[in-house]
N, C-alpha and C. Protein backbone atom coordinates (compact mmCIF):
# COMPACT_ATOMS: atom_id res chain seq x y z
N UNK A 1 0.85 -1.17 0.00
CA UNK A 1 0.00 0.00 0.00
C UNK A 1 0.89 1.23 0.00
N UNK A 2 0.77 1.95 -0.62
CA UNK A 2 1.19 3.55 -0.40
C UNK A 2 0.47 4.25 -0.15
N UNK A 3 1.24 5.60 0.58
CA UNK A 3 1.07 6.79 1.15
C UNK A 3 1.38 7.83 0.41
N UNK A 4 0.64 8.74 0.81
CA UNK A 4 1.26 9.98 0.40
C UNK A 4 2.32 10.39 0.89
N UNK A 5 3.27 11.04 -0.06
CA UNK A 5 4.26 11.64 0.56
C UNK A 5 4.45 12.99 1.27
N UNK A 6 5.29 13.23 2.60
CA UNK A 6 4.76 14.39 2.93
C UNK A 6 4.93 15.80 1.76
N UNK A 7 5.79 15.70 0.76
CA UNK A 7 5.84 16.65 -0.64
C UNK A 7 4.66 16.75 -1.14
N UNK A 8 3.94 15.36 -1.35
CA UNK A 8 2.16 15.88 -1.46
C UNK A 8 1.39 16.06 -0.70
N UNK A 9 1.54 15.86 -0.08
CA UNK A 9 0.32 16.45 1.32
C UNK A 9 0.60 17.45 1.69
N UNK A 10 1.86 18.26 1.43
CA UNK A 10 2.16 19.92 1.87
C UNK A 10 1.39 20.66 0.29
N UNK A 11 1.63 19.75 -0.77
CA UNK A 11 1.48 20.42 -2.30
C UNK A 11 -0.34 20.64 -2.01
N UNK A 12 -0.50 19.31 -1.84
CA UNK A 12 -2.25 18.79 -1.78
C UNK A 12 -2.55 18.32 -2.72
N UNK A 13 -1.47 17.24 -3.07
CA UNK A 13 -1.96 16.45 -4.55
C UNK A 13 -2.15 14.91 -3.59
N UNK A 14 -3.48 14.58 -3.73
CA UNK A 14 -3.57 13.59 -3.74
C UNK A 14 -4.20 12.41 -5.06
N UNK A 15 -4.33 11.19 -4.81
CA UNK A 15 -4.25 9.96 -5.71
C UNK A 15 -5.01 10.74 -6.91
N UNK A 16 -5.75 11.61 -7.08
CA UNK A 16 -6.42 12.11 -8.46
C UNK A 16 -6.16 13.31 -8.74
N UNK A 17 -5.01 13.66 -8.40
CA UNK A 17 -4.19 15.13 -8.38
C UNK A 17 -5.31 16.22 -8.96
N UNK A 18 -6.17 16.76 -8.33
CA UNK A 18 -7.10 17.08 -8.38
C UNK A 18 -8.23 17.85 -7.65
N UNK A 19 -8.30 16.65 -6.22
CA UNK A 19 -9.62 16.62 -5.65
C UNK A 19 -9.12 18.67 -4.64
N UNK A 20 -8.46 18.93 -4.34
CA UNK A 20 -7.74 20.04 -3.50
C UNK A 20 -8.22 21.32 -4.19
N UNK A 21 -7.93 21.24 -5.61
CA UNK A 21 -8.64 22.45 -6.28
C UNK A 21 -10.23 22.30 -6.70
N UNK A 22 -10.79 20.93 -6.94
CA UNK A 22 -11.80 20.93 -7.15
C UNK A 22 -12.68 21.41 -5.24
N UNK A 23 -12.29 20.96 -3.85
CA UNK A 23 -12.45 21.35 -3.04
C UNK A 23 -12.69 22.84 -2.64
N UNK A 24 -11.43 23.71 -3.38
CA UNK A 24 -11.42 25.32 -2.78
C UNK A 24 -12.43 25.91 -4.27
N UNK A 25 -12.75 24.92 -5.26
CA UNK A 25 -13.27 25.51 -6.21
C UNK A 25 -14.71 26.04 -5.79
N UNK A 26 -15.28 24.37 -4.87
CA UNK A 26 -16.47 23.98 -4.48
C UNK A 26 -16.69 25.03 -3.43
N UNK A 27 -15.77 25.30 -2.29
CA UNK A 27 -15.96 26.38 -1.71
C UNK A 27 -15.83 27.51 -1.66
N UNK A 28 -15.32 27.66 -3.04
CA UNK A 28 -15.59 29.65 -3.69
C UNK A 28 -16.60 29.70 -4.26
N UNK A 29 -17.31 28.33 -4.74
CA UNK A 29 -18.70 29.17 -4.93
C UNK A 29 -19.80 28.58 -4.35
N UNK A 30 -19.65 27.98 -3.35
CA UNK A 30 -20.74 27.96 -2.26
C UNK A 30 -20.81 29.35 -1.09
N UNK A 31 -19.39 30.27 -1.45
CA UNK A 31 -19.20 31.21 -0.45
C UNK A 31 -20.10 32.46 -1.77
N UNK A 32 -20.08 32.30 -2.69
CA UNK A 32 -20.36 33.40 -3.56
C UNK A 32 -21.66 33.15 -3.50
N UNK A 33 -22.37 31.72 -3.79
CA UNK A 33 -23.61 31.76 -3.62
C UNK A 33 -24.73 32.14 -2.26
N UNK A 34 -23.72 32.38 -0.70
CA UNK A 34 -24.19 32.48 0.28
C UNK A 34 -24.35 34.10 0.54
N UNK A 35 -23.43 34.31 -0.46
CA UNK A 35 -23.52 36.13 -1.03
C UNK A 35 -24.86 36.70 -1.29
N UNK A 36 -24.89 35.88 -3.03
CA UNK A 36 -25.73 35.96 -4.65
C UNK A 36 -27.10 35.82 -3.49
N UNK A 37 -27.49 34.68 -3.39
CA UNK A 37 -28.75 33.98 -2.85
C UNK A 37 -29.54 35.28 -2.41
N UNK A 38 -29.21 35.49 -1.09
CA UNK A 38 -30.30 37.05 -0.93
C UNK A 38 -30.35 37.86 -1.38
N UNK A 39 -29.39 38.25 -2.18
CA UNK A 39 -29.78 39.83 -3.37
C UNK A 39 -30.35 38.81 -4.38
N UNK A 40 -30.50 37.79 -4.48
CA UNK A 40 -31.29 37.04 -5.65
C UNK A 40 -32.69 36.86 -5.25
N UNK A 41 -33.04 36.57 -3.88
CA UNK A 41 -34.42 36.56 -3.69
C UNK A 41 -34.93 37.85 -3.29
N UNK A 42 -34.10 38.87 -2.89
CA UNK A 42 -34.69 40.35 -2.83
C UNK A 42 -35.19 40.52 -4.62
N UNK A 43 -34.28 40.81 -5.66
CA UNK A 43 -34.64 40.96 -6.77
C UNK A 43 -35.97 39.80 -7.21
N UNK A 44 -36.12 38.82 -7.06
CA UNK A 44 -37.02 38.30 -7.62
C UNK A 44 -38.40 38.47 -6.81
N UNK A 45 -38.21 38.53 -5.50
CA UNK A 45 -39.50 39.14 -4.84
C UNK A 45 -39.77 40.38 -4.96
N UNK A 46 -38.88 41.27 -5.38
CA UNK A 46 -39.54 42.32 -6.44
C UNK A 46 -40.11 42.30 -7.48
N UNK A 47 -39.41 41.23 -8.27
CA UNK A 47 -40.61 41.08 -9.36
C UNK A 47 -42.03 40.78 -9.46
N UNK A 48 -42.17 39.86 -8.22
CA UNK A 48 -43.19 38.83 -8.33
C UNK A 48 -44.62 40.02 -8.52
N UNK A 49 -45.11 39.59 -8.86
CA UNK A 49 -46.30 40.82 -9.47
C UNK A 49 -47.17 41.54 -10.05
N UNK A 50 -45.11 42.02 -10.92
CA UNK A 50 -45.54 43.01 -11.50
C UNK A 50 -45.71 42.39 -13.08
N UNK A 51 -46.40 43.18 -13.71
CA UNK A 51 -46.78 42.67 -15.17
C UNK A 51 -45.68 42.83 -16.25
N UNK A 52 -45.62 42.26 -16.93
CA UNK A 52 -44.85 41.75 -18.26
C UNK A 52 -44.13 42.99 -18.56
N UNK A 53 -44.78 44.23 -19.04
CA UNK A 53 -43.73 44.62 -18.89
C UNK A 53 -43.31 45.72 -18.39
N UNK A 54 -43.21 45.45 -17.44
CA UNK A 54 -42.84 46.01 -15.75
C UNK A 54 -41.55 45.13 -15.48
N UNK A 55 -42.11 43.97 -15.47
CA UNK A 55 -40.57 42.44 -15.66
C UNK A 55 -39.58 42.68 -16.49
N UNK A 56 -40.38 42.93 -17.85
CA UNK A 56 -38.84 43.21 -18.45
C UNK A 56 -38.10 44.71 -18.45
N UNK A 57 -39.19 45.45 -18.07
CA UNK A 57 -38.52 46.54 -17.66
C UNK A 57 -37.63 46.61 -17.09
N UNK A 58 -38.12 46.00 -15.71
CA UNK A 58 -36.97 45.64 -14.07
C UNK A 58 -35.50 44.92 -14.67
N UNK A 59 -36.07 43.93 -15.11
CA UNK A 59 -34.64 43.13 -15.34
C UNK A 59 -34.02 43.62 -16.47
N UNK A 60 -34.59 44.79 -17.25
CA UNK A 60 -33.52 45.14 -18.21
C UNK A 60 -32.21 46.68 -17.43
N UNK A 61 -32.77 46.58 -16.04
CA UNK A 61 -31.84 47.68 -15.26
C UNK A 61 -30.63 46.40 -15.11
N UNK A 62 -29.56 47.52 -15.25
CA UNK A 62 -28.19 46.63 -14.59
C UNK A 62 -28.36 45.57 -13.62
N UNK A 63 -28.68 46.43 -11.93
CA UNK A 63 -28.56 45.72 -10.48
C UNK A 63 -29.25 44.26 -10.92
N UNK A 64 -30.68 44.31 -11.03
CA UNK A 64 -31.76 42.85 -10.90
C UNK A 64 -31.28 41.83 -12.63
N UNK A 65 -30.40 42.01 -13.42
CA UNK A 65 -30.06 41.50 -14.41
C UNK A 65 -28.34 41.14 -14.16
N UNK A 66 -27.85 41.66 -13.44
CA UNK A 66 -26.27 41.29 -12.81
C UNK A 66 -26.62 40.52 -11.85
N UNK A 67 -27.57 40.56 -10.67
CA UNK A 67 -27.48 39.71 -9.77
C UNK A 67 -27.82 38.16 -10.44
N UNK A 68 -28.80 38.29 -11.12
CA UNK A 68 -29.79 37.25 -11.77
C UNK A 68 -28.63 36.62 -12.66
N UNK A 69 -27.88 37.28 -13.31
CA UNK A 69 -26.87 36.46 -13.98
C UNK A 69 -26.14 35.72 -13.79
N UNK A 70 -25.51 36.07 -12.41
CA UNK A 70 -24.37 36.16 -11.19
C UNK A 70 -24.55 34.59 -10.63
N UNK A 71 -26.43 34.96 -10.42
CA UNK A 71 -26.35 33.84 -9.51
C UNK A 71 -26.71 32.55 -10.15
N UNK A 72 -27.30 32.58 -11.44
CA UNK A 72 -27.50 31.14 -11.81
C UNK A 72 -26.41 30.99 -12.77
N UNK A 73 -25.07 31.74 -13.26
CA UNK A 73 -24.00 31.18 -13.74
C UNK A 73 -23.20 30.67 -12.41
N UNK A 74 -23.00 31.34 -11.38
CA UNK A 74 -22.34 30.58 -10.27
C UNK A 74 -22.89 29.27 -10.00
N UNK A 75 -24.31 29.15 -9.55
CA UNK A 75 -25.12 27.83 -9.44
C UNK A 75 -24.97 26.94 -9.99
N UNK A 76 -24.88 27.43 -11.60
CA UNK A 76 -25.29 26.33 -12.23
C UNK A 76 -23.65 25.79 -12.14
N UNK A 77 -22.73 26.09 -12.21
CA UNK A 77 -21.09 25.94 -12.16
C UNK A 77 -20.77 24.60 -10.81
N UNK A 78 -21.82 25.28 -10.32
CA UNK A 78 -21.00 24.67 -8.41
C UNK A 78 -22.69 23.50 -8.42
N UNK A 79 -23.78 23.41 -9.27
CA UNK A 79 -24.69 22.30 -9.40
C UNK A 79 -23.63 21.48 -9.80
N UNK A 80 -22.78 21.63 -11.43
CA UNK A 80 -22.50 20.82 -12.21
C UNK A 80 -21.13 20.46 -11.55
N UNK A 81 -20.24 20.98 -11.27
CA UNK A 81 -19.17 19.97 -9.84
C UNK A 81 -19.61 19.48 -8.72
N UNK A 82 -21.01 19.80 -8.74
CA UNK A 82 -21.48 18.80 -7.38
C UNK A 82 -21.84 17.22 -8.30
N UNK A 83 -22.80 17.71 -9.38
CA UNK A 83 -23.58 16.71 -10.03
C UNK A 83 -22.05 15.38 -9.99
N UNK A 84 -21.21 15.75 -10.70
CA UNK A 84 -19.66 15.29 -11.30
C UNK A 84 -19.45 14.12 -10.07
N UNK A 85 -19.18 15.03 -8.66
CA UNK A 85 -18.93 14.33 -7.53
C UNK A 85 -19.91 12.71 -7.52
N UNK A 86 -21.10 13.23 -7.33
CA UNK A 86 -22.52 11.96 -7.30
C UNK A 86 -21.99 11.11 -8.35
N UNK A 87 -21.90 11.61 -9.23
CA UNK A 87 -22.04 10.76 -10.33
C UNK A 87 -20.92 9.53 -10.34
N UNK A 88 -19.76 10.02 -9.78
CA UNK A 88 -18.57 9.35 -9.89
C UNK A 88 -18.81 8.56 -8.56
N UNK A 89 -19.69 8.85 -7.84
CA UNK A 89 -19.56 7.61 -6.45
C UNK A 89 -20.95 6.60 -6.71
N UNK A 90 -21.57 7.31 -7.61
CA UNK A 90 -22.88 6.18 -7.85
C UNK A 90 -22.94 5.40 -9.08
N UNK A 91 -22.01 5.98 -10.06
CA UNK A 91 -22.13 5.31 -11.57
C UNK A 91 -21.12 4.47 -11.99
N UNK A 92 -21.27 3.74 -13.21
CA UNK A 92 -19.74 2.99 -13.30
C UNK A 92 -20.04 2.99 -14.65
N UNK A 93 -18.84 3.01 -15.83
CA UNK A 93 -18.54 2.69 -16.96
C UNK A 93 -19.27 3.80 -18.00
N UNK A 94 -20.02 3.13 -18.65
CA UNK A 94 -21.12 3.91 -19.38
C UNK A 94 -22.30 4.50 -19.08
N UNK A 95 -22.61 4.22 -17.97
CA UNK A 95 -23.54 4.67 -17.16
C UNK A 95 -22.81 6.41 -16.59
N UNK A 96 -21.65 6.22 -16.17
CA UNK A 96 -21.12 7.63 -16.03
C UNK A 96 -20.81 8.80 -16.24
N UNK A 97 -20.42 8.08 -18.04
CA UNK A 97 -19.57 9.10 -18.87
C UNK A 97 -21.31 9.66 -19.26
N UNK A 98 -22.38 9.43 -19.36
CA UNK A 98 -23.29 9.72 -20.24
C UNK A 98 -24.12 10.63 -19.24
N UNK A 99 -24.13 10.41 -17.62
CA UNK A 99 -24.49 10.99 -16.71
C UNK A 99 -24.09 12.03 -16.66
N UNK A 100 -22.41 12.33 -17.08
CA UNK A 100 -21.92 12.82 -17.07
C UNK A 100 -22.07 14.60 -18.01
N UNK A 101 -22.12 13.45 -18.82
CA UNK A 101 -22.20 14.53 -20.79
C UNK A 101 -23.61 15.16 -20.45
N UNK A 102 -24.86 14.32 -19.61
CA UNK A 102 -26.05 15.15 -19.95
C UNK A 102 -26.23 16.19 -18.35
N UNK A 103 -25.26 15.67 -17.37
CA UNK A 103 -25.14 17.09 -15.95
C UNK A 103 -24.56 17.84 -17.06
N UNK A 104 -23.67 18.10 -17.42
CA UNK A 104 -23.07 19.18 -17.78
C UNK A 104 -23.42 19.77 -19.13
N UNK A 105 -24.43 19.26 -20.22
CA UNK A 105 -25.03 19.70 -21.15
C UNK A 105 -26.79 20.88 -20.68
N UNK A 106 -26.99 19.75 -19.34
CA UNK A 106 -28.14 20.63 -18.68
C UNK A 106 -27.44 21.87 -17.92
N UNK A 107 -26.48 21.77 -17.54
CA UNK A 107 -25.96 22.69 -16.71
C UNK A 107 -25.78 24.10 -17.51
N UNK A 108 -24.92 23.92 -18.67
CA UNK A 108 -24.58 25.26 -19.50
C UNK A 108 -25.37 25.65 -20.43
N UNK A 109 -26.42 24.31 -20.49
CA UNK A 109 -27.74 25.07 -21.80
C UNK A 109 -28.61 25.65 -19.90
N UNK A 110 -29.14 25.33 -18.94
CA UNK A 110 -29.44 26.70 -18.41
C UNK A 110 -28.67 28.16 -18.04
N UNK A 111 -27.67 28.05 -18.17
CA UNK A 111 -26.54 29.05 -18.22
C UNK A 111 -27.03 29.59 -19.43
N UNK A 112 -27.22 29.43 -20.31
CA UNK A 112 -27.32 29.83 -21.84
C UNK A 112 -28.29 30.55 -22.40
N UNK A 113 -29.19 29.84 -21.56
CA UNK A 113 -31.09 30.19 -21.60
C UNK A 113 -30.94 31.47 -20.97
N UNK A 114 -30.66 31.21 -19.42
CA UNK A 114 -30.83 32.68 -18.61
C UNK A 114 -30.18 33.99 -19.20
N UNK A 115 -29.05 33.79 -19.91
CA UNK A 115 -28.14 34.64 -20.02
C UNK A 115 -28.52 35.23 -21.59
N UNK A 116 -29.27 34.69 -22.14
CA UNK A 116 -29.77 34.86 -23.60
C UNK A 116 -31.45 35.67 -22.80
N UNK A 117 -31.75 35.06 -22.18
CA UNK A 117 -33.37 35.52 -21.89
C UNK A 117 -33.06 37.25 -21.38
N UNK A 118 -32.37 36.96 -20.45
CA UNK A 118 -31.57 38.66 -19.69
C UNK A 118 -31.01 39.86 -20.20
N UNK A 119 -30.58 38.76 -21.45
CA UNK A 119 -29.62 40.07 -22.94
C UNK A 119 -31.37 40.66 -23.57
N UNK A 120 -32.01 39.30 -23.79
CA UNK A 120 -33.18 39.94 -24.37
C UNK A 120 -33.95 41.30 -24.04
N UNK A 121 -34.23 40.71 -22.36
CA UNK A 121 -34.60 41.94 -21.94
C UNK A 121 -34.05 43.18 -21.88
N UNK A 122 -32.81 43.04 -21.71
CA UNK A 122 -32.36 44.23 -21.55
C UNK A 122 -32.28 45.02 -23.12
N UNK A 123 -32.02 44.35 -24.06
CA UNK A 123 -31.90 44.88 -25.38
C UNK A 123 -33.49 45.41 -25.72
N UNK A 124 -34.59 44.61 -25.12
CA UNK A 124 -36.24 45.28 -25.53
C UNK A 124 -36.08 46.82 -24.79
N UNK A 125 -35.58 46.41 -23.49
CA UNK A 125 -35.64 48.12 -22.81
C UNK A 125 -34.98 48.77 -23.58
N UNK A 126 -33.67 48.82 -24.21
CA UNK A 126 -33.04 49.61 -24.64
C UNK A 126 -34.03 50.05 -26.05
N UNK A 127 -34.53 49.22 -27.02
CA UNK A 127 -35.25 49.64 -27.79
C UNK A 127 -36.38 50.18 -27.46
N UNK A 128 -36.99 50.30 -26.25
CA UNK A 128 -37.86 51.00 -25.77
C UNK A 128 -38.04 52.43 -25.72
């Protein structure tokens, strides 16, 4: 059996030279999301309401269209290295890689959606 050596355990490479940055990754954006989260439900409980377009009004201002961006590109980032984690302790072979391809295909097509829906609005206000 081997050990780590103390050269890796001071570096923080262990057996999947890896898991150390995926760790401080996981906790820079669970710390950003403990940020995002309440200026995300202040902005959206402002919305709740108001009519169509009042909504796209709101979210075509900077503040409620930066937060909103902020927080489901962080989310969806720190969903899809969580999803990664599960997947690799519950799946095996082909079952994984495909678990795999469709966390992280759902992950950046909602990244994609929000961030396309948000440009929208903001580009209707501007033509407004």
């Amino acid at each position: 059996m081997r050990y780590i050596t103390p050269r890796k355990a001071a570096q923080g490479l262990g057996p999947a030279h890896s898991g150390t940055s995926h760790h401080w990754a996981m906790t820079v954006s669970s710390c950003a999301l403990i940020l995002l989260t309440p200026a995300f439900l202040l902005v959206i409980g402002t919305a709740i309401g108001l009519p169509r377009e009042a909504v796209i009004a709101y979210f075509g201002r900077p503040y409620p269209g930066l937060v909103t961006a902020l927080f489901v590109i962080v989310g969806m980032i720190h969903f899809i290295k969580g999803t990664r984690i599960m997947i690799d302790d519950y799946f095996q072979d082909t079952a994984r890689k495909v678990a795999i391809i469709v966390s992280v295909i759902f992950g950046w097509g909602v990244i994609a959606a929000a961030v396309f829906a948000l440009a929208k609005m903001a580009f209707i206000t501007v033509a407004i």
